[in-house]
PDB file of N, CA and C in Angstrom:
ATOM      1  N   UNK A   1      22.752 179.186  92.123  1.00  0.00           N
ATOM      2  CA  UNK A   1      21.572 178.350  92.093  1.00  0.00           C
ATOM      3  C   UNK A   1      21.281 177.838  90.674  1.00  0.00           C
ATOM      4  N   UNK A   2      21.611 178.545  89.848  1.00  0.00           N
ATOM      5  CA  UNK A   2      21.362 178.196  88.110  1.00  0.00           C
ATOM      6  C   UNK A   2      21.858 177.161  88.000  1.00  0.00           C
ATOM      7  N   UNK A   3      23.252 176.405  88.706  1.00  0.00           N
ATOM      8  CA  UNK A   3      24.075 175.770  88.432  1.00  0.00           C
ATOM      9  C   UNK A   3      23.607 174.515  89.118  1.00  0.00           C
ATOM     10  N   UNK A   4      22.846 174.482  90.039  1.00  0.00           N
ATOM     11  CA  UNK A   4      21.856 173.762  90.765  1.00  0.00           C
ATOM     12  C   UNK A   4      21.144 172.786  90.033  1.00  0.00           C
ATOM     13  N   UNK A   5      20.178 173.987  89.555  1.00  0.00           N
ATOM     14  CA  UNK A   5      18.935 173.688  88.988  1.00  0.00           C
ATOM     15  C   UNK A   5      19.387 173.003  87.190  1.00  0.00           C
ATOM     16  N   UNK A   6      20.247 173.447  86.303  1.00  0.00           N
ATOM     17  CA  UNK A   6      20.902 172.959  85.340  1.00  0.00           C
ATOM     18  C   UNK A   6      21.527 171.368  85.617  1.00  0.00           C
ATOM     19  N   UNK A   7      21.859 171.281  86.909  1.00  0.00           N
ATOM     20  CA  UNK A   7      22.450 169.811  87.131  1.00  0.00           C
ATOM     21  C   UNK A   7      21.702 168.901  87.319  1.00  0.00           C
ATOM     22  N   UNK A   8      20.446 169.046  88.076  1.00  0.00           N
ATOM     23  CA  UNK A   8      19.486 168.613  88.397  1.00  0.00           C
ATOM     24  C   UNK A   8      18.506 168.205  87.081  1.00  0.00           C
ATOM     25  N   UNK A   9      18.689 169.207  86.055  1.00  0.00           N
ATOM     26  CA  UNK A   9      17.838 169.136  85.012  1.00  0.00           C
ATOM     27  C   UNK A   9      18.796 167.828  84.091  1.00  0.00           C
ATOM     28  N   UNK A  10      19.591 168.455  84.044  1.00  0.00           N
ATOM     29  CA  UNK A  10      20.577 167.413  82.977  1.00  0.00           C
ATOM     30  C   UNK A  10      20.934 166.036  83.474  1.00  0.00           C
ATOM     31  N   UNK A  11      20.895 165.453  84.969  1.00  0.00           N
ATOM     32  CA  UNK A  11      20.213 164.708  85.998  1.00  0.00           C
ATOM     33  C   UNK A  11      19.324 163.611  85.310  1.00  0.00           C
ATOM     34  N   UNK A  12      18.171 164.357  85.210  1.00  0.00           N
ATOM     35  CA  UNK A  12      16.964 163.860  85.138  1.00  0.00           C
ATOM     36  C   UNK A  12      16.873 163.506  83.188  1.00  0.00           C
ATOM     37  N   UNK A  13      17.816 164.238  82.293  1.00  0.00           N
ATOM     38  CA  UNK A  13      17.404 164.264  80.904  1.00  0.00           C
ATOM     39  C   UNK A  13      18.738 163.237  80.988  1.00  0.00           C
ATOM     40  N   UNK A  14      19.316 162.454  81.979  1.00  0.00           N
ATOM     41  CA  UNK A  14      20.670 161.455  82.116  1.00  0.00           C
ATOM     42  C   UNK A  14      22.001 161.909  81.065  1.00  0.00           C
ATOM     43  N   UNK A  15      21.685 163.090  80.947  1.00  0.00           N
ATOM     44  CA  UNK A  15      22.938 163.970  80.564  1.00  0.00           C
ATOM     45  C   UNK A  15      24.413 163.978  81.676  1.00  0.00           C
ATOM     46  N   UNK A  16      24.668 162.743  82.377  1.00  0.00           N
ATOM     47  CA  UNK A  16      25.133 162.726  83.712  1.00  0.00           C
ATOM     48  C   UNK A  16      26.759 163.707  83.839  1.00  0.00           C
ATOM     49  N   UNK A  17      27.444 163.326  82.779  1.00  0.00           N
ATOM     50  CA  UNK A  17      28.490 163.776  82.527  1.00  0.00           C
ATOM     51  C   UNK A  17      28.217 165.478  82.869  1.00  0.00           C
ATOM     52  N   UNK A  18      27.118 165.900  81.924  1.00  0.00           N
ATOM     53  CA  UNK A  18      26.737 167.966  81.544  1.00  0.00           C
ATOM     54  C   UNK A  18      26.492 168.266  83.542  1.00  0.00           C
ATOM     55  N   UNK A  19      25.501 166.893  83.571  1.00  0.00           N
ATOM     56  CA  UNK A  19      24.664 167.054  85.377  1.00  0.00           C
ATOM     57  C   UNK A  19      26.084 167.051  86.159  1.00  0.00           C
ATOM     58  N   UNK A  20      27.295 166.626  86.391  1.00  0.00           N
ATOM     59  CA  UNK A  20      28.235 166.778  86.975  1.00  0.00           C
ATOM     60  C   UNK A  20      29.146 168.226  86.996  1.00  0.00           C
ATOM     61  N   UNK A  21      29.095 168.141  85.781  1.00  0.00           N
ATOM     62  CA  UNK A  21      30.039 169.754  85.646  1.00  0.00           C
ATOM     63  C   UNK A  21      29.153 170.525  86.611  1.00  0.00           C
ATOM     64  N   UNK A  22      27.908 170.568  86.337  1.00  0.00           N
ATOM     65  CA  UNK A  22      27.272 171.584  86.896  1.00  0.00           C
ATOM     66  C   UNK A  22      27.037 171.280  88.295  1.00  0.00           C
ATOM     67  N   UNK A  23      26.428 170.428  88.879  1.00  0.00           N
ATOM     68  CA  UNK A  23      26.742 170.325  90.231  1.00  0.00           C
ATOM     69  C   UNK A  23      27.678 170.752  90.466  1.00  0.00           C
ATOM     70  N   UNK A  24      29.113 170.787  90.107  1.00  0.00           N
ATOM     71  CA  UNK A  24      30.416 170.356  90.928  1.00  0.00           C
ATOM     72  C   UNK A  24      30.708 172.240  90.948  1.00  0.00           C
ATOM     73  N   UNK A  25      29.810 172.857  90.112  1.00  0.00           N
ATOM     74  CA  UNK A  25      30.343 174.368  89.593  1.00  0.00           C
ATOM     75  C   UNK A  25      29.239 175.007  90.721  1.00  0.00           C
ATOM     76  N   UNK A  26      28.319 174.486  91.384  1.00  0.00           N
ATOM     77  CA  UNK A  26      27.315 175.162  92.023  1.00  0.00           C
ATOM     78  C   UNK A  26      28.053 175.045  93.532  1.00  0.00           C
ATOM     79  N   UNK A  27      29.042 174.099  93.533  1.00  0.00           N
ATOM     80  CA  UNK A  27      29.535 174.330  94.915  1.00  0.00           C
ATOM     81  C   UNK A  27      30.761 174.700  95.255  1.00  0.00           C
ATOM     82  N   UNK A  28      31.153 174.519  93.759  1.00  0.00           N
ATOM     83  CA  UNK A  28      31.842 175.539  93.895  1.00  0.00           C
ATOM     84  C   UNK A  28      32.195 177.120  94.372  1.00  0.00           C
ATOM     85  N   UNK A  29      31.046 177.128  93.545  1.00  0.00           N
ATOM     86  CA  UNK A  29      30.688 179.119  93.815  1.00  0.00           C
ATOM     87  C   UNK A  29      30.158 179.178  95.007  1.00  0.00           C
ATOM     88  N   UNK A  30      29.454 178.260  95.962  1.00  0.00           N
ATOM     89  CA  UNK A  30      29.100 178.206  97.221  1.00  0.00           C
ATOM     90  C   UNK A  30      29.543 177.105  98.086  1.00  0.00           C
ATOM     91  N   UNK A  31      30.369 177.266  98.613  1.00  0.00           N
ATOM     92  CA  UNK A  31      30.730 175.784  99.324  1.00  0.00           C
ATOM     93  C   UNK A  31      30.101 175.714 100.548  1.00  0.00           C
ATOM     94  N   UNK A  32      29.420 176.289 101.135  1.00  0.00           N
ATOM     95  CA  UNK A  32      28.118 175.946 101.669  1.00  0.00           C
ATOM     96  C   UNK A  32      26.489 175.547 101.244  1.00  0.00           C
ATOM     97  N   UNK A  33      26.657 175.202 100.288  1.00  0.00           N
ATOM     98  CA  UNK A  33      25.328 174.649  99.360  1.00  0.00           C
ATOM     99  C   UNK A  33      25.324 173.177  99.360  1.00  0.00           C
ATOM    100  N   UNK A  34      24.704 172.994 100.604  1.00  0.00           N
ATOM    101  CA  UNK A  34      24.817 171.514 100.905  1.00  0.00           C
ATOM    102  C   UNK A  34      23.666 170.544  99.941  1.00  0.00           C
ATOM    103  N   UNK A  35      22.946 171.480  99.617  1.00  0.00           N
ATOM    104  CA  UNK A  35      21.696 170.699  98.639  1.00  0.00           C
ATOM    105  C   UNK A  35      23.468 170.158  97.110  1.00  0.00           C
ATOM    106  N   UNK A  36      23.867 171.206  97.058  1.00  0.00           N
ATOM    107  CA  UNK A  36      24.279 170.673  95.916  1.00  0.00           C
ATOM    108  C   UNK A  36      25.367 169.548  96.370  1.00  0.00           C
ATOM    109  N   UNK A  37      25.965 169.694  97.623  1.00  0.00           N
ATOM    110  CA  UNK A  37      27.168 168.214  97.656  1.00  0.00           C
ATOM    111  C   UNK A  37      26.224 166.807  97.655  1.00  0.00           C
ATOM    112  N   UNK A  38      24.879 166.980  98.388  1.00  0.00           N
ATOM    113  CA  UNK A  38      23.598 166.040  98.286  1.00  0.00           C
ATOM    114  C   UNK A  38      23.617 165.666  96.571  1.00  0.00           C
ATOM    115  N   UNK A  39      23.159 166.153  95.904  1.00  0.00           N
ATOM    116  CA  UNK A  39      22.784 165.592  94.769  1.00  0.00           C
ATOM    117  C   UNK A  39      24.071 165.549  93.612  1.00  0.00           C
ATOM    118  N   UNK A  40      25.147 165.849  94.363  1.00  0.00           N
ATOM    119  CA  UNK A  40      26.417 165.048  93.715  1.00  0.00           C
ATOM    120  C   UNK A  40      26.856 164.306  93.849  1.00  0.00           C
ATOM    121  N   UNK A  41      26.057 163.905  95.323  1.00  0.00           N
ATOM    122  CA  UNK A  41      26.722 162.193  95.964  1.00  0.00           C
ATOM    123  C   UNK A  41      25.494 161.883  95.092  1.00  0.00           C
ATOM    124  N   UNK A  42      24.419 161.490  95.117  1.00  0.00           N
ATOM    125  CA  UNK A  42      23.181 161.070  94.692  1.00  0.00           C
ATOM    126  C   UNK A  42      23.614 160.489  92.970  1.00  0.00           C
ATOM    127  N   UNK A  43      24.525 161.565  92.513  1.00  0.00           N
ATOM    128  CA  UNK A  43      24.320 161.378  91.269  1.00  0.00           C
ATOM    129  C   UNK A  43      25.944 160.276  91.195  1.00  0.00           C
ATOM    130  N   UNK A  44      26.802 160.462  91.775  1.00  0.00           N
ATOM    131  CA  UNK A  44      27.996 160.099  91.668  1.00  0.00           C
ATOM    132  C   UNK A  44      27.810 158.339  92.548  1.00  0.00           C
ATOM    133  N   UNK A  45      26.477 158.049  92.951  1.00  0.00           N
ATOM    134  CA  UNK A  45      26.483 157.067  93.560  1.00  0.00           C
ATOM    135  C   UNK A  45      25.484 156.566  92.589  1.00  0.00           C
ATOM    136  N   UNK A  46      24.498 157.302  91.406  1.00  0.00           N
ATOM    137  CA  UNK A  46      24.052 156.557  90.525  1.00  0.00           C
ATOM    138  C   UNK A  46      25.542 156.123  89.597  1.00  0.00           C
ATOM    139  N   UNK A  47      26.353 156.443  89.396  1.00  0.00           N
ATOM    140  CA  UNK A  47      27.859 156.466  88.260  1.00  0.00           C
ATOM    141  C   UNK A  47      28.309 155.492  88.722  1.00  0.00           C
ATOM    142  N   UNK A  48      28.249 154.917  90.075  1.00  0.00           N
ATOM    143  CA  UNK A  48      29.114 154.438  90.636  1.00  0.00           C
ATOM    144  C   UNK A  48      30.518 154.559  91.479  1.00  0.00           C
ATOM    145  N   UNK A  49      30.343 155.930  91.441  1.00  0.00           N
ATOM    146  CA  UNK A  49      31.808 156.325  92.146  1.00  0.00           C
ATOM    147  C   UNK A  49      31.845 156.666  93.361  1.00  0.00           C
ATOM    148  N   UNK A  50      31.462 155.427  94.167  1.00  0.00           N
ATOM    149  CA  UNK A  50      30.950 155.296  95.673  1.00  0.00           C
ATOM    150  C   UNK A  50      31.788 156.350  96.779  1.00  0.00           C
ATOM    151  N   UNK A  51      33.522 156.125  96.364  1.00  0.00           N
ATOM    152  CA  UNK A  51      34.464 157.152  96.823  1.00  0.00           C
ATOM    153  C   UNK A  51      33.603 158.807  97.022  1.00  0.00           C
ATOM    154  N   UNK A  52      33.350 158.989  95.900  1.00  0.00           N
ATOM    155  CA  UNK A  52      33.188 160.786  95.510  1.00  0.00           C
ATOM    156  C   UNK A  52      31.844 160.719  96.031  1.00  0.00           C
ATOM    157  N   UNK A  53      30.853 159.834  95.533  1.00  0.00           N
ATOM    158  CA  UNK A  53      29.641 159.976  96.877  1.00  0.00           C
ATOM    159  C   UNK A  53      29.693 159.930  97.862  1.00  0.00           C
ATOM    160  N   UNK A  54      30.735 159.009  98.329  1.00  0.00           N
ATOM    161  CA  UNK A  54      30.539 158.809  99.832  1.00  0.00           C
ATOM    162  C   UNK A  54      31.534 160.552 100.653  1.00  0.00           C
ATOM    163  N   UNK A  55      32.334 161.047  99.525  1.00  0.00           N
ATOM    164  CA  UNK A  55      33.348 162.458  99.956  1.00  0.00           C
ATOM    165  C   UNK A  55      31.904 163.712  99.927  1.00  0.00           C
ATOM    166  N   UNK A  56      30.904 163.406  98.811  1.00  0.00           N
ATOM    167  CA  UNK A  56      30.336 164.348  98.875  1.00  0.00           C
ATOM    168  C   UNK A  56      29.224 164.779 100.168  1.00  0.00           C
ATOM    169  N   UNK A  57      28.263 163.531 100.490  1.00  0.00           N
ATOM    170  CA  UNK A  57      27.374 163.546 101.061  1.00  0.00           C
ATOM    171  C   UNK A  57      28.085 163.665 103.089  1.00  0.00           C
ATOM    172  N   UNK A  58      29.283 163.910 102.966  1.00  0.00           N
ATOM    173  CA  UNK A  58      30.054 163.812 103.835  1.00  0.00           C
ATOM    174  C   UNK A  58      30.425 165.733 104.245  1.00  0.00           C
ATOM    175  N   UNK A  59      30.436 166.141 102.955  1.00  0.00           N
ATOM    176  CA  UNK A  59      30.525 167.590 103.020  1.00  0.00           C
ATOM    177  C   UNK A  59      28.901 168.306 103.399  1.00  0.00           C
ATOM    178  N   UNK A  60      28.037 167.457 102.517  1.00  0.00           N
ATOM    179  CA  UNK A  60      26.958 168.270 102.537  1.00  0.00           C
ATOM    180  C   UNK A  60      26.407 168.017 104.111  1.00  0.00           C
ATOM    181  N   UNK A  61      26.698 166.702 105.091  1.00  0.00           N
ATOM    182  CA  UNK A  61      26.235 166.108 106.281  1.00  0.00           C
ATOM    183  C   UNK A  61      27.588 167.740 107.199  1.00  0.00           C
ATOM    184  N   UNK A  62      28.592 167.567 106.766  1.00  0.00           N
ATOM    185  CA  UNK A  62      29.242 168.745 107.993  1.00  0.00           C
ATOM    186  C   UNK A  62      28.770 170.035 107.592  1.00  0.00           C
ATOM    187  N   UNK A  63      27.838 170.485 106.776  1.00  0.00           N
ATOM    188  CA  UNK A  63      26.985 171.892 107.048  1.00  0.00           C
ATOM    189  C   UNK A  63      25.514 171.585 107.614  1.00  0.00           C
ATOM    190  N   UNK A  64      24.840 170.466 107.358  1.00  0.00           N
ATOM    191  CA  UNK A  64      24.073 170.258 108.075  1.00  0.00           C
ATOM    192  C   UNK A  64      23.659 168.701 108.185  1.00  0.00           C
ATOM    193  N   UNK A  65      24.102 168.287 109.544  1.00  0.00           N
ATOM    194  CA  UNK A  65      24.453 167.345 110.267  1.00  0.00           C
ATOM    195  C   UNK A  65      22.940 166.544 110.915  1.00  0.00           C
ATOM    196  N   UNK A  66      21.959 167.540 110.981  1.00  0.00           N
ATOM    197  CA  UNK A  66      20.903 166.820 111.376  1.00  0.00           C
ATOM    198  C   UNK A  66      20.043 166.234 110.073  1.00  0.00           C
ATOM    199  N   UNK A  67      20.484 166.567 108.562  1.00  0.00           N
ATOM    200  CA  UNK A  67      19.396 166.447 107.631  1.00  0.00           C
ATOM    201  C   UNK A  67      19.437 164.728 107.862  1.00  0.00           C
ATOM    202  N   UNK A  68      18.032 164.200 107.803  1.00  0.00           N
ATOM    203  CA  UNK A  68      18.157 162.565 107.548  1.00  0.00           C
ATOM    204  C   UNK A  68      18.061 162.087 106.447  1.00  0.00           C
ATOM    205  N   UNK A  69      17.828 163.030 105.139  1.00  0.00           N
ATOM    206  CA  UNK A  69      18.073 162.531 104.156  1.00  0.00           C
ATOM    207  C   UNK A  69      19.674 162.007 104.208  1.00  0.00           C
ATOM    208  N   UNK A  70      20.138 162.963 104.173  1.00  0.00           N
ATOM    209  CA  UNK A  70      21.699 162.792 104.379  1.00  0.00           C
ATOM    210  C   UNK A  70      22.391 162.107 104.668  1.00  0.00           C
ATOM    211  N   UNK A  71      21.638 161.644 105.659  1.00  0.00           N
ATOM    212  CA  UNK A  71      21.864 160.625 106.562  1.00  0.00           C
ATOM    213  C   UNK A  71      21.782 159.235 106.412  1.00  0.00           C
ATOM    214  N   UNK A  72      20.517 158.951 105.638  1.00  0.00           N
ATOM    215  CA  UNK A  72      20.490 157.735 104.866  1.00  0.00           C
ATOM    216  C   UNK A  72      21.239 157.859 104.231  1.00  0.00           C
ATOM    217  N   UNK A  73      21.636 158.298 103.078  1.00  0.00           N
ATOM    218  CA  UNK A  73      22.221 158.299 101.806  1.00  0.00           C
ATOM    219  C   UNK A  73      23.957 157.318 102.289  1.00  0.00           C
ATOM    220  N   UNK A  74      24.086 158.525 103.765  1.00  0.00           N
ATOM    221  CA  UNK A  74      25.497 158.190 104.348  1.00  0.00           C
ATOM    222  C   UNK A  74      25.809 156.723 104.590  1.00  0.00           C
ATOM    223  N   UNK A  75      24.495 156.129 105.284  1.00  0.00           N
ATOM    224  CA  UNK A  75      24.574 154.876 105.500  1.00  0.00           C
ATOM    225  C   UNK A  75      24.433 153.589 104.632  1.00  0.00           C
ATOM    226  N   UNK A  76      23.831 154.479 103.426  1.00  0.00           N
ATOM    227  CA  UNK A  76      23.405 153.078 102.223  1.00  0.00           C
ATOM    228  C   UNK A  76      24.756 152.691 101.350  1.00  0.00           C
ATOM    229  N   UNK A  77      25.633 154.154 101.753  1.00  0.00           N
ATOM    230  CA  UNK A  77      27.232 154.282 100.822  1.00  0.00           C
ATOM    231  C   UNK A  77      28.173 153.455 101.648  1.00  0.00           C
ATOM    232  N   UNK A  78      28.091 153.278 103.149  1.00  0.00           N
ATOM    233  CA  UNK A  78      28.953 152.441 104.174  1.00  0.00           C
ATOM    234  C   UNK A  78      28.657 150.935 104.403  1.00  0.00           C
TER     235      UNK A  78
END
């Protein structure tokens, strides 16, 4: 969760590069932490790297399939 909350922070201070490592390390250690494949598409679709957003929010939608955030996100990337 540290790894979460650090990505999220560095996110928001547009540290995007520091905010990536750390996302990418929070789901790592949990690959069921769908909050974190969410805000790696989020962030990887602010970068522009529509591919890796559109791979992420795709992982975080097959652990949970009903979120509609998710869901938008899925459809604004297609």
């Amino acid at each position: 969760m540290i790894y979460y909350l650090r990505g999220y922070a560095y996110t928001e201070l547009k540290e995007y590069e520091r905010a990536e490592q750390e996302l990418k390390e929070s789901v790592r250690l949990d690959s069921n932490f769908h909050e974190g494949y969410y805000y790696l598409a989020l962030l990887n679709a602010e970068l522009n790297h529509v591919d890796e957003a559109k791979e992420n929010v795709e992982k975080a939608l097959e652990i949970e399939p009903a979120n509609k955030k998710y869901q938008d996100l899925q459809r604004k990337l297609n």
